[in-house]
C-alpha atoms as a PDB file:
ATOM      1  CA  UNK A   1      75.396  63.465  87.414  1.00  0.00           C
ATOM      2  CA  UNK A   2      78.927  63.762  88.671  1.00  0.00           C
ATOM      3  CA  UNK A   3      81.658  64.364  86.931  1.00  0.00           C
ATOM      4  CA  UNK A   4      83.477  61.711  87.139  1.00  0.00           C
ATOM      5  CA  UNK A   5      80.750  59.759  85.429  1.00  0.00           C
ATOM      6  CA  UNK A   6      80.298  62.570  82.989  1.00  0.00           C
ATOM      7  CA  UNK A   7      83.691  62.020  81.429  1.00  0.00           C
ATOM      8  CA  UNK A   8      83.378  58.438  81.657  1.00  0.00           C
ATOM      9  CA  UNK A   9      80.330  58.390  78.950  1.00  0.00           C
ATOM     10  CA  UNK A  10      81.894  60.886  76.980  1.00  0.00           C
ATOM     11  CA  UNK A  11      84.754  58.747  76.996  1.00  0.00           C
ATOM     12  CA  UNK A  12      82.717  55.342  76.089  1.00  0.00           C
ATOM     13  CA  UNK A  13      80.778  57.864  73.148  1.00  0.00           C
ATOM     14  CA  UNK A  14      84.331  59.147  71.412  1.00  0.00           C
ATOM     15  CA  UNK A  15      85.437  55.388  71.133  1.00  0.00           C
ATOM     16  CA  UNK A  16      81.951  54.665  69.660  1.00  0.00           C
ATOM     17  CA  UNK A  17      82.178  57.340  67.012  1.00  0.00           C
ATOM     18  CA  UNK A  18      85.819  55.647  65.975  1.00  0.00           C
ATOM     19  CA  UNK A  19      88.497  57.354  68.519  1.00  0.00           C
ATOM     20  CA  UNK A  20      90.628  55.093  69.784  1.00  0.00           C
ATOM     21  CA  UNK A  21      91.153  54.339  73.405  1.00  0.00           C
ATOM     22  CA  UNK A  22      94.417  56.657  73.809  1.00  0.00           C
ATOM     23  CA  UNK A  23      93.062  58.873  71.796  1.00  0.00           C
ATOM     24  CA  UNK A  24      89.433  59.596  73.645  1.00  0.00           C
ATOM     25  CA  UNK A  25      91.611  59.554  76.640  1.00  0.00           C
ATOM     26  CA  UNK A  26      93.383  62.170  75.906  1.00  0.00           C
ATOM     27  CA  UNK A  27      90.151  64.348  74.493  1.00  0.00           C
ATOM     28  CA  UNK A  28      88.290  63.575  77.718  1.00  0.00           C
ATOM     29  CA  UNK A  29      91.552  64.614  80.243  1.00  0.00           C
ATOM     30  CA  UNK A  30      91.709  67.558  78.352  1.00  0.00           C
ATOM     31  CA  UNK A  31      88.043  68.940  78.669  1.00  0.00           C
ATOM     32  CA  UNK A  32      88.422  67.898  82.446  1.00  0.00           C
ATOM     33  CA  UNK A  33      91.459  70.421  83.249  1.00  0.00           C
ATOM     34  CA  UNK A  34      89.336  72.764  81.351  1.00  0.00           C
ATOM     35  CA  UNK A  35      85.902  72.802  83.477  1.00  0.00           C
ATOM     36  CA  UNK A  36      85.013  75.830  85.816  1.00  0.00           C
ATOM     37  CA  UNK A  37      82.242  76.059  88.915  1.00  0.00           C
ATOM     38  CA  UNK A  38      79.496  76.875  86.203  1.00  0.00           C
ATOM     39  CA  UNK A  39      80.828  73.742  83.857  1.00  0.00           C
ATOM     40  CA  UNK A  40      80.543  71.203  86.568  1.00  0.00           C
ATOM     41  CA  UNK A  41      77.407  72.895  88.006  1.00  0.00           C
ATOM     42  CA  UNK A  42      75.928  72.437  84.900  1.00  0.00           C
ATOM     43  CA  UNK A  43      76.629  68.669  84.414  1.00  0.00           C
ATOM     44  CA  UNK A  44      75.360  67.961  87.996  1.00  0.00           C
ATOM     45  CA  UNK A  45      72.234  69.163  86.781  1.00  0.00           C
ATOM     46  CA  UNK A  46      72.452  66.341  84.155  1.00  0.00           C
ATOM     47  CA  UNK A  47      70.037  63.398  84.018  1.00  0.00           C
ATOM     48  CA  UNK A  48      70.024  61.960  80.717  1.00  0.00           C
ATOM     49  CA  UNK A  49      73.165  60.953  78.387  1.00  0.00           C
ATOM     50  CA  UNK A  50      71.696  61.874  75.272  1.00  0.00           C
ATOM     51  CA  UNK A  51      73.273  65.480  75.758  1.00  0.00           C
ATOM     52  CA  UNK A  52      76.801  63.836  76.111  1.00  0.00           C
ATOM     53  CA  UNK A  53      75.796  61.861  72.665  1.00  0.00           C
ATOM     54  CA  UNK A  54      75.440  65.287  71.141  1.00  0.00           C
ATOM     55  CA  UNK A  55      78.652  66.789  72.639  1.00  0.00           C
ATOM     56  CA  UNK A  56      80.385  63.784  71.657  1.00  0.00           C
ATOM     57  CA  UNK A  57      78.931  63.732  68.300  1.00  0.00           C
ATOM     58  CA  UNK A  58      80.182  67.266  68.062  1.00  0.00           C
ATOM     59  CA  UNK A  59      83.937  66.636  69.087  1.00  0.00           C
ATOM     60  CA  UNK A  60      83.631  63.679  66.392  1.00  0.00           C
ATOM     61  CA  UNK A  61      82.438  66.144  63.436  1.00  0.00           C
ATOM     62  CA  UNK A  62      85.139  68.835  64.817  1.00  0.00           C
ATOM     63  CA  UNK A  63      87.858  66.336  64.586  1.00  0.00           C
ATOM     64  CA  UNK A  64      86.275  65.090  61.365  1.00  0.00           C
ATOM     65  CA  UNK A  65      86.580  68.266  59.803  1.00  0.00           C
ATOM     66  CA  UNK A  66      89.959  69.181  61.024  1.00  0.00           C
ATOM     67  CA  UNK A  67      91.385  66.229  59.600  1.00  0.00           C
ATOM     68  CA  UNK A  68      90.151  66.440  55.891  1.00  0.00           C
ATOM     69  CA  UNK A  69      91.570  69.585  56.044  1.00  0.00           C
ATOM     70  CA  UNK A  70      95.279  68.849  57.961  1.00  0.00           C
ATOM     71  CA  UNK A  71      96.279  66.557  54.576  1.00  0.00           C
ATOM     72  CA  UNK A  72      94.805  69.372  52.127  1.00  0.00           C
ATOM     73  CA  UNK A  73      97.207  71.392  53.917  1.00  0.00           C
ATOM     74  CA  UNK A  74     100.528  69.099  53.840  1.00  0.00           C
ATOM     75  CA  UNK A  75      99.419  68.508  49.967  1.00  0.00           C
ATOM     76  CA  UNK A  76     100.399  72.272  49.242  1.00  0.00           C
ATOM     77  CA  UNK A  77     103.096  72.040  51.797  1.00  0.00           C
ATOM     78  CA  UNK A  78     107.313  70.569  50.246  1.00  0.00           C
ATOM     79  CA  UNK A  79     106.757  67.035  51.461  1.00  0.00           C
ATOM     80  CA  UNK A  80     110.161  66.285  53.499  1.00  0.00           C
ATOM     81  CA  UNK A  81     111.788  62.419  54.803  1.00  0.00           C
ATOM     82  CA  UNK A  82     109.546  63.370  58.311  1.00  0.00           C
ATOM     83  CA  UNK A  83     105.930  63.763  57.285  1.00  0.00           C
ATOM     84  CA  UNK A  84     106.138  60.972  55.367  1.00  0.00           C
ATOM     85  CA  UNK A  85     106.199  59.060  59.019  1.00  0.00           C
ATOM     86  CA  UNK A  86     102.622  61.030  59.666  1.00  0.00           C
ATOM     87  CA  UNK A  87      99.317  58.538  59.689  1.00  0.00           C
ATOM     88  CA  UNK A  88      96.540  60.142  58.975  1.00  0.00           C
ATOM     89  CA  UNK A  89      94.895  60.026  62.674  1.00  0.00           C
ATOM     90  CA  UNK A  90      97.763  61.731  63.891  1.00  0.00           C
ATOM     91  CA  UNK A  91      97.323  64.444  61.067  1.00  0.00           C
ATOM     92  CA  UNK A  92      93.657  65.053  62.454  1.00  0.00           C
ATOM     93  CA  UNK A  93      94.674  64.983  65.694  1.00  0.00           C
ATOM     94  CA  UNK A  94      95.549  68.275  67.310  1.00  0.00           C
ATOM     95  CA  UNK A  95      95.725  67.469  70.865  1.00  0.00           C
ATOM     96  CA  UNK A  96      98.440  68.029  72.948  1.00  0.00           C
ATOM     97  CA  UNK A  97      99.959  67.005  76.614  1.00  0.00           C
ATOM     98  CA  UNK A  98      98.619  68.383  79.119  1.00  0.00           C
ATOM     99  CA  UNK A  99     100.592  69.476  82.281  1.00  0.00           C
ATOM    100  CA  UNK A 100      99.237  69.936  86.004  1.00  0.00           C
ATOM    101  CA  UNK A 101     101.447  70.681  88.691  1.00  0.00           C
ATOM    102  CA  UNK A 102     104.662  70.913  86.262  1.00  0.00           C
ATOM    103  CA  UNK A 103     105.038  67.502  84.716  1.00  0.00           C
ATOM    104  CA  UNK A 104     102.933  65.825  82.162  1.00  0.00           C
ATOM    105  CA  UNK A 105      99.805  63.538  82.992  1.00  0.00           C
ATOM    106  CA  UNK A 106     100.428  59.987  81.816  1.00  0.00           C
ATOM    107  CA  UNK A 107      97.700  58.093  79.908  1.00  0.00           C
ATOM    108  CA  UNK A 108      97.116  55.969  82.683  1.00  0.00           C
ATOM    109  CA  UNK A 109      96.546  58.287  85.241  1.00  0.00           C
ATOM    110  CA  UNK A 110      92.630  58.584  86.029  1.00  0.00           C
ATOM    111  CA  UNK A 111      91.411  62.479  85.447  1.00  0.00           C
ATOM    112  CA  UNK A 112      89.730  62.808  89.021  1.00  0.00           C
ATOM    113  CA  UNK A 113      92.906  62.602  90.647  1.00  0.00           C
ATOM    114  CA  UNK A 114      95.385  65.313  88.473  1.00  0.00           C
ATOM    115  CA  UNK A 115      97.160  67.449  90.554  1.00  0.00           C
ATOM    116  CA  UNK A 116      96.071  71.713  90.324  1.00  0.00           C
ATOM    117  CA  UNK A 117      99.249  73.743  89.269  1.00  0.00           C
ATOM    118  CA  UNK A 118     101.306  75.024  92.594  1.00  0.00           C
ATOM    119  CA  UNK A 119     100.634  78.932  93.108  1.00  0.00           C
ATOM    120  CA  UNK A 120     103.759  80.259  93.310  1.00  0.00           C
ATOM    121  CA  UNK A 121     104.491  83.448  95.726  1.00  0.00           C
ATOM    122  CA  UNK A 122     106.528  85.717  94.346  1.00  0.00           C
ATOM    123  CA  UNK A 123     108.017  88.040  97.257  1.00  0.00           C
ATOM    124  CA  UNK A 124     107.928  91.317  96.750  1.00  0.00           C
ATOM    125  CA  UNK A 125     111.501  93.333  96.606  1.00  0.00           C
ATOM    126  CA  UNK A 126     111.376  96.877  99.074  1.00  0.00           C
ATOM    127  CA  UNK A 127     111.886  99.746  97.933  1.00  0.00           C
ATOM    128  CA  UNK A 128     115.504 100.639  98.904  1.00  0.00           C
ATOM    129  CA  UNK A 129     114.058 103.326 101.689  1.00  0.00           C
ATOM    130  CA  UNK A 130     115.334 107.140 101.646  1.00  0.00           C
ATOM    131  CA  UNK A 131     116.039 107.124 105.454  1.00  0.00           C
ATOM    132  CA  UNK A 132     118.772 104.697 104.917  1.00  0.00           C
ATOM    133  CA  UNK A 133     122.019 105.659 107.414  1.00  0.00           C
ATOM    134  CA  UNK A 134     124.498 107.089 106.222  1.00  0.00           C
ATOM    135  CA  UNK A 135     127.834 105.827 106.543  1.00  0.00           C
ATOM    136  CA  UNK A 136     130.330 108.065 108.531  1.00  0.00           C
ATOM    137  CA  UNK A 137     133.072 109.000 107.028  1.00  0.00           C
ATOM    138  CA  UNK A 138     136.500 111.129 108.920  1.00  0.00           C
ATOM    139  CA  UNK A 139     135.614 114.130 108.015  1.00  0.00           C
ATOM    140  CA  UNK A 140     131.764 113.859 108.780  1.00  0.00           C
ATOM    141  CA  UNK A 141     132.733 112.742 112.171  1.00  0.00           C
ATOM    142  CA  UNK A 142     135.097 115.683 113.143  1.00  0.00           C
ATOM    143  CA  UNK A 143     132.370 118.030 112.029  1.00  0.00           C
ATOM    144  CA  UNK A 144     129.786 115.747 114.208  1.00  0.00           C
ATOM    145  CA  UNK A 145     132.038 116.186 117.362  1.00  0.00           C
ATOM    146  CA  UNK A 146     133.209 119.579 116.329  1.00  0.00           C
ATOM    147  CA  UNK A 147     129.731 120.683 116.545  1.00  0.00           C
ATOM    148  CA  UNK A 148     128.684 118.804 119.501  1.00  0.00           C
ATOM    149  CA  UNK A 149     131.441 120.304 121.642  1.00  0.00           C
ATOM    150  CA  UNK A 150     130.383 123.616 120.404  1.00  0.00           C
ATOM    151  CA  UNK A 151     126.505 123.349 121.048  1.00  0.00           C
ATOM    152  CA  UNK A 152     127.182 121.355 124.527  1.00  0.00           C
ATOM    153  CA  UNK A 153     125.933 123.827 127.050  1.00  0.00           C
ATOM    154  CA  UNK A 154     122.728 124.272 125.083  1.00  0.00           C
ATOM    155  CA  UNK A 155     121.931 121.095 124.817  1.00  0.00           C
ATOM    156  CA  UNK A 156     123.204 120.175 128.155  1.00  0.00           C
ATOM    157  CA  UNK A 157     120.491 122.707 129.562  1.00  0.00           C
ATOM    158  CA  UNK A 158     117.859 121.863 126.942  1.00  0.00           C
ATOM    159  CA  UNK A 159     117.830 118.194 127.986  1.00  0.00           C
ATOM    160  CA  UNK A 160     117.901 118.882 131.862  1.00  0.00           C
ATOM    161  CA  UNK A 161     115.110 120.943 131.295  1.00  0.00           C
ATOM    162  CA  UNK A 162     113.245 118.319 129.355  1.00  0.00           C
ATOM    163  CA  UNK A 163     114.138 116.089 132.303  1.00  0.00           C
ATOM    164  CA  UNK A 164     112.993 118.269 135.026  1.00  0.00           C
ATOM    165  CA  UNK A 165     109.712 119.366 133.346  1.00  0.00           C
ATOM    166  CA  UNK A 166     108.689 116.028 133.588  1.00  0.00           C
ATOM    167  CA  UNK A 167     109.991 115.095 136.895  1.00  0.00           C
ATOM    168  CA  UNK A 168     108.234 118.317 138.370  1.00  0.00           C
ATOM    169  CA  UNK A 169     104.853 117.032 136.401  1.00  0.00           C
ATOM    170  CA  UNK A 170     105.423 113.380 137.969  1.00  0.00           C
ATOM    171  CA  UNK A 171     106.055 115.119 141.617  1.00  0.00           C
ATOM    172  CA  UNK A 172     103.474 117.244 141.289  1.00  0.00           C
ATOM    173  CA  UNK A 173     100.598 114.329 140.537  1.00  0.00           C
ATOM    174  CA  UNK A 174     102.269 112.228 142.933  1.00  0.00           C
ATOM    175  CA  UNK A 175     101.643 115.138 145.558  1.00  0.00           C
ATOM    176  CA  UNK A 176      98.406 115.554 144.250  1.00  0.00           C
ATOM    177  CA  UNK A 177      97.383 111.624 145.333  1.00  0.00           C
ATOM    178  CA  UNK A 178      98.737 112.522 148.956  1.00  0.00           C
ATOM    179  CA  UNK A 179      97.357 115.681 149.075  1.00  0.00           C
ATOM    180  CA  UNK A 180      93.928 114.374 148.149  1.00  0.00           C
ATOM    181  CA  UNK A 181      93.933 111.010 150.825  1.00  0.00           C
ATOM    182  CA  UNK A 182      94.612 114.096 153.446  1.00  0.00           C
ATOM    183  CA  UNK A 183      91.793 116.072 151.816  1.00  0.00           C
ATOM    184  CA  UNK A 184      89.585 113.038 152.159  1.00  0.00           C
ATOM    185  CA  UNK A 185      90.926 111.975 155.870  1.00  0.00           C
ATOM    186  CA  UNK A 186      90.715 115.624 157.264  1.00  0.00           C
ATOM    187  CA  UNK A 187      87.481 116.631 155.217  1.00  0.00           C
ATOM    188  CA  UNK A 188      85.426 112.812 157.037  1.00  0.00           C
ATOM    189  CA  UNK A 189      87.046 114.156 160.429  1.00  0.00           C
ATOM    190  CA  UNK A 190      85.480 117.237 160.296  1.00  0.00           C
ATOM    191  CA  UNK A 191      82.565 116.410 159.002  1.00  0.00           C
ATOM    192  CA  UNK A 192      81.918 113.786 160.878  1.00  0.00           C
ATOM    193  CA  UNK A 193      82.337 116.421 164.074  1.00  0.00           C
ATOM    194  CA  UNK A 194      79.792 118.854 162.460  1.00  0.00           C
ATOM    195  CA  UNK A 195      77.197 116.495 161.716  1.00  0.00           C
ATOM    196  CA  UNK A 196      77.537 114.726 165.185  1.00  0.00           C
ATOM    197  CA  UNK A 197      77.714 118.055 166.711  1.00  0.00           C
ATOM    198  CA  UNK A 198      74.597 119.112 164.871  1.00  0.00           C
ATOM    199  CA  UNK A 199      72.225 115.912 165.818  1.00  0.00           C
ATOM    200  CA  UNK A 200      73.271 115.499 169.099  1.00  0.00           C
ATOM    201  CA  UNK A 201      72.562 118.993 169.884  1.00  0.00           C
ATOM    202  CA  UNK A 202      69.160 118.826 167.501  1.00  0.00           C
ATOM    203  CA  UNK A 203      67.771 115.634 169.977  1.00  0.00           C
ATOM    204  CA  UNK A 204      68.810 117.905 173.398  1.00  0.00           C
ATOM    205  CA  UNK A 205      66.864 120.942 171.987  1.00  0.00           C
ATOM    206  CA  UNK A 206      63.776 118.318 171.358  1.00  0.00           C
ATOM    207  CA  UNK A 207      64.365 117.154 174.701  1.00  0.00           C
ATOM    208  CA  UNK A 208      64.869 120.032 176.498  1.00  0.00           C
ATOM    209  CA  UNK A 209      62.722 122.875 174.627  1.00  0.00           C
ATOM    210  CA  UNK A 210      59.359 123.464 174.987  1.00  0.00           C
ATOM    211  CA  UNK A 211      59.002 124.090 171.143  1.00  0.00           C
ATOM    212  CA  UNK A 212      60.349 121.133 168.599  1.00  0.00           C
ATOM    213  CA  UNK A 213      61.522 123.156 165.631  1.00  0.00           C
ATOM    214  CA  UNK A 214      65.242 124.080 167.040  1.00  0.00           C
ATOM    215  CA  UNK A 215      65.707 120.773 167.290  1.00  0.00           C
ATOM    216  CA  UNK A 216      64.477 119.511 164.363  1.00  0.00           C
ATOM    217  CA  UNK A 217      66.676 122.143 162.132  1.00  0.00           C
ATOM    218  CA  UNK A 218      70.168 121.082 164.194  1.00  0.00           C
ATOM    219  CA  UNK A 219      68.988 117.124 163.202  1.00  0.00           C
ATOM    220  CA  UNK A 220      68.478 117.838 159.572  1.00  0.00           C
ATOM    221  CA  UNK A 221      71.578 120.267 159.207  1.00  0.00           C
ATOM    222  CA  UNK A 222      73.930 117.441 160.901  1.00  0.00           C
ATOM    223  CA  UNK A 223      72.226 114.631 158.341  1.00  0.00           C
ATOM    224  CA  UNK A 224      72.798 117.367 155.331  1.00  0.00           C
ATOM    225  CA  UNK A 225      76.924 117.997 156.418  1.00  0.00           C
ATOM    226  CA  UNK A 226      77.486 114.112 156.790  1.00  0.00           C
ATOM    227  CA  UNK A 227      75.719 113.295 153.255  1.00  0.00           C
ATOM    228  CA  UNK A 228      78.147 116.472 151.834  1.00  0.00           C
ATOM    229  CA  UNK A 229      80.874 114.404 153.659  1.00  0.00           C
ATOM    230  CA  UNK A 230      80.119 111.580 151.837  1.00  0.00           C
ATOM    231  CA  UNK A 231      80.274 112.715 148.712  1.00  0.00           C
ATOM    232  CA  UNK A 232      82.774 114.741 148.676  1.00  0.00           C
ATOM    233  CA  UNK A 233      84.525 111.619 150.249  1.00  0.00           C
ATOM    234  CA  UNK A 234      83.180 109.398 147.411  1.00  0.00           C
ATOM    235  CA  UNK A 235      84.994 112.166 144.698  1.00  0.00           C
ATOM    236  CA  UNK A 236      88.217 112.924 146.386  1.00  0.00           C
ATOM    237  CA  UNK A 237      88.837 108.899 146.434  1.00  0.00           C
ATOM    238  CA  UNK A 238      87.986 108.600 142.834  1.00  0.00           C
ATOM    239  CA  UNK A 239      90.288 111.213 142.242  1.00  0.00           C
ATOM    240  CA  UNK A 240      92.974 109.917 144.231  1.00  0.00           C
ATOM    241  CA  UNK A 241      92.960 106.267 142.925  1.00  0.00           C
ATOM    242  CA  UNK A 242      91.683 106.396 139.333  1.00  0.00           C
ATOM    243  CA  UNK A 243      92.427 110.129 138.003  1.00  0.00           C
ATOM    244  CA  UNK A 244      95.364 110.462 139.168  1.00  0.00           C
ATOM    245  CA  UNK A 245      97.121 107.458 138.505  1.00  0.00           C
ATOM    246  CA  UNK A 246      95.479 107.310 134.533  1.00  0.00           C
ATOM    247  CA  UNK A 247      97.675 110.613 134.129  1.00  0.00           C
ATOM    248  CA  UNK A 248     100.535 109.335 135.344  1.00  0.00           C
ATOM    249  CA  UNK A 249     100.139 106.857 133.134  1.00  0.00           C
ATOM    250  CA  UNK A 250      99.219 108.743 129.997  1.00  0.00           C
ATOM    251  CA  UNK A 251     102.323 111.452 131.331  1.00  0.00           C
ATOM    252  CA  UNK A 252     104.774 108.369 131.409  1.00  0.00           C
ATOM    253  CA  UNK A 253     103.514 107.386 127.748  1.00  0.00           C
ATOM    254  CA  UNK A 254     103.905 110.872 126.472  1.00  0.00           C
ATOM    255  CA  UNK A 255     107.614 110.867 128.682  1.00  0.00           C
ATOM    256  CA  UNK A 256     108.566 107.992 126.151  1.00  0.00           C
ATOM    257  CA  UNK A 257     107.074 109.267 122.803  1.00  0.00           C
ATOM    258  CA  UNK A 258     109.088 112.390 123.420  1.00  0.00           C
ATOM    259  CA  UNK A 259     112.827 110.795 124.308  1.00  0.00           C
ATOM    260  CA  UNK A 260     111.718 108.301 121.325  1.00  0.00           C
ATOM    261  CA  UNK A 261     111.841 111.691 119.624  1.00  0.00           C
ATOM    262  CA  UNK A 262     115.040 113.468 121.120  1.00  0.00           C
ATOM    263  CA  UNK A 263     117.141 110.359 120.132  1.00  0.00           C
ATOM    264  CA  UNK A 264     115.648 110.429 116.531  1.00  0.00           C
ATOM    265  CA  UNK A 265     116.436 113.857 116.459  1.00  0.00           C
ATOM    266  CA  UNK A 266     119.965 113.498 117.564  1.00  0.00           C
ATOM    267  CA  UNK A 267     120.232 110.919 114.853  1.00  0.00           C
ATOM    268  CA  UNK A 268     118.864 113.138 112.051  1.00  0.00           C
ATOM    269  CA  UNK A 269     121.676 115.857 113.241  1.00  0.00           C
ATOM    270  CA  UNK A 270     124.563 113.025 113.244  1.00  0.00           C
ATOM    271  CA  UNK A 271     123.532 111.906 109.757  1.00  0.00           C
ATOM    272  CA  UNK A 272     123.479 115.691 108.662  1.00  0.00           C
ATOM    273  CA  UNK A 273     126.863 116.210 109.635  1.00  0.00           C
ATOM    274  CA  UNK A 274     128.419 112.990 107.839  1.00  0.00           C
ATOM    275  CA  UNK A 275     126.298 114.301 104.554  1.00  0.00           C
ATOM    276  CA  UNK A 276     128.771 117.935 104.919  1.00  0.00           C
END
C-alpha cells in the first residue's frame, strides 16, 4: 500500500469516528511529517485496511480521553473572559501547526507534496592561526636592517654556497649524460673492431690451418666481445637517457623545496626582529 493511500483511509476512518474534515486533516498531515524509512516500509507491506481501522480507532479513544480530561482541568482552573470562547472540540484538541521548510502548511495543501526543512550550513570560523605576521613596527625594522648589515658577509657566502652546490651537482649530471653518450660511442667503436678483428681472423685460421680449433676460438671470442658491446651499450643508454635525467629532475625538486625553505627562514628571522 502506498502512502499516499495510507493517509487517505486513515483520513476517511477519523471523519467516520466523528473528526471533522479540518480536523482529521490536520491529524493525518501530522503523522505524515512524522514517518521514517521503517514507518513507510512497514505500510507498503500493508494489504488490508482493517489495521488502519484499529490505528484510527486508537487516535479516536486517545483524543477521546484527552478531552474528558482538558474540561476537568479548566474546571479547577480561575475561569477568565478568554476560555469562555473555548468549544469543547477545541479543548480536546491538542494539535498544533505544523511547519516544513519555515512557514506553516495550509489546510489545503495535499501531504505528499510538503516541502523537507532546508539544511542549513553553518561555516565553520578558523582558528585565528599562531603564524600570523607580525606587523613591523620602527624600531623592529632598524634592528631587522641593523642586523642584516651586520650578518651580510655570512650570509652573502652561505647563499653562494647554497647556489654553487647545486650548480656543481646540475654540471656534474649534465657531464655525466655526455660523458656516458662518449662511453657508449667509443665503447661500440671498439668493440665493434675487436669482435670484427676476432671473426675475420677466426674464418682465415679455418681456411688456412690444417687444424679447425684456432679458428673456431677467434669466431666465438669476436661473437662474445660484440654481445659484451651490446650490453654494455644497452646500459650506458639507459643510463644516459632515463637515470640521469630522473635525477635532475628529483635534484631540481629538492633545489626548490630548499629556497622554499631559505625564504621561510628569512621570514621567521624578519618577524623575530619586529617581536624585539
Amino acid at each position: 500500500m502506498e502512502k499516499k493511500q495510507f493517509l487517505t483511509i486513515l483520513r476517511d476512518e477519523l471523519i467516520a469516528r466523528g473528526f471533522t474534515p479540518e480536523r482529521a486533516e490536520r491529524h493525518v498531515r501530522s503523522l505524515s511529517l512524522t514517518l521514517d524509512a521503517d514507518d513507510i516500509q512497514a505500510i507498503e507491506q500493508m494489504n488490508d485496511s482493517a489495521e488502519i481501522a484499529l490505528l484510527a480507532e486508537g487516535i479516536a479513544n486517545f483524543k477521546g480521553k484527552t478531552a474528558e480530561k482538558k474540561p476537568a482541568e479548566q474546571a479547577s482552573a480561575p475561569k477568565d473572559d478568554t476560555a469562555s470562547d473555548e468549544t469543547a472540540d477545541d479543548a480536546g484538541d491538542d494539535d498544533v501547526k505544523v511547519y516544513a521548510g519555515g512557514k506553516a502548511i495550509p489546510d489545503s495543501e495535499p501531504f505528499d507534496e510538503q516541502e523537507e526543512p532546508p539544511t542549513v550550513v553553518v561555516p565553520a570560523q578558523k582558528p585565528e592561526s599562531e603564524d600570523a605576521p607580525v606587523p613591523p613596527t620602527p624600531r623592529g625594522k632598524r634592528t631587522f636592517w641593523t642586523v642584516f648589515c651586520c650578518t651580510l658577509p655570512i650570509t652573502a657566502v652561505l647563499l653562494a654556497l647554497f647556489y654553487l652546490l647545486f650548480g656543481a651537482a646540475f654540471a656534474t649530471l649534465c657531464a655525466l649524460i655526455a660523458g656516458l653518450f662518449a662511453a657508449l660511442i667509443g665503447g661500440v667503436a671498439i668493440g665493434t673492431t675487436v669482435s670484427l678483428v676476432g671473426i675475420i681472423y677466426g674464418i682465415v685460421q679455418l681456411i688456412t690451418a690444417i687444424s679447425t680449433a684456432p679458428g673456431l676460438y677467434e669466431i666465438g671470442l669476436g661473437l662474445t666481445v660484440a654481445g659484451c658491446v651490446m650490453l654494455g651499450g644497452i646500459l650506458l643508454y639507459n643510463c644516459a637517457i632515463r637515470l640521469i635525467p630522473w635525477l635532475i629532475r628529483k635534484l631540481s625538486v629538492f633545489f626548490r623545496f630548499s629556497r622554499k625553505k631559505l625564504k621561510l627562514l628569512f621570514n621567521k628571522a624578519k618577524e623575530a626582529c619586529y617581536k624585539l
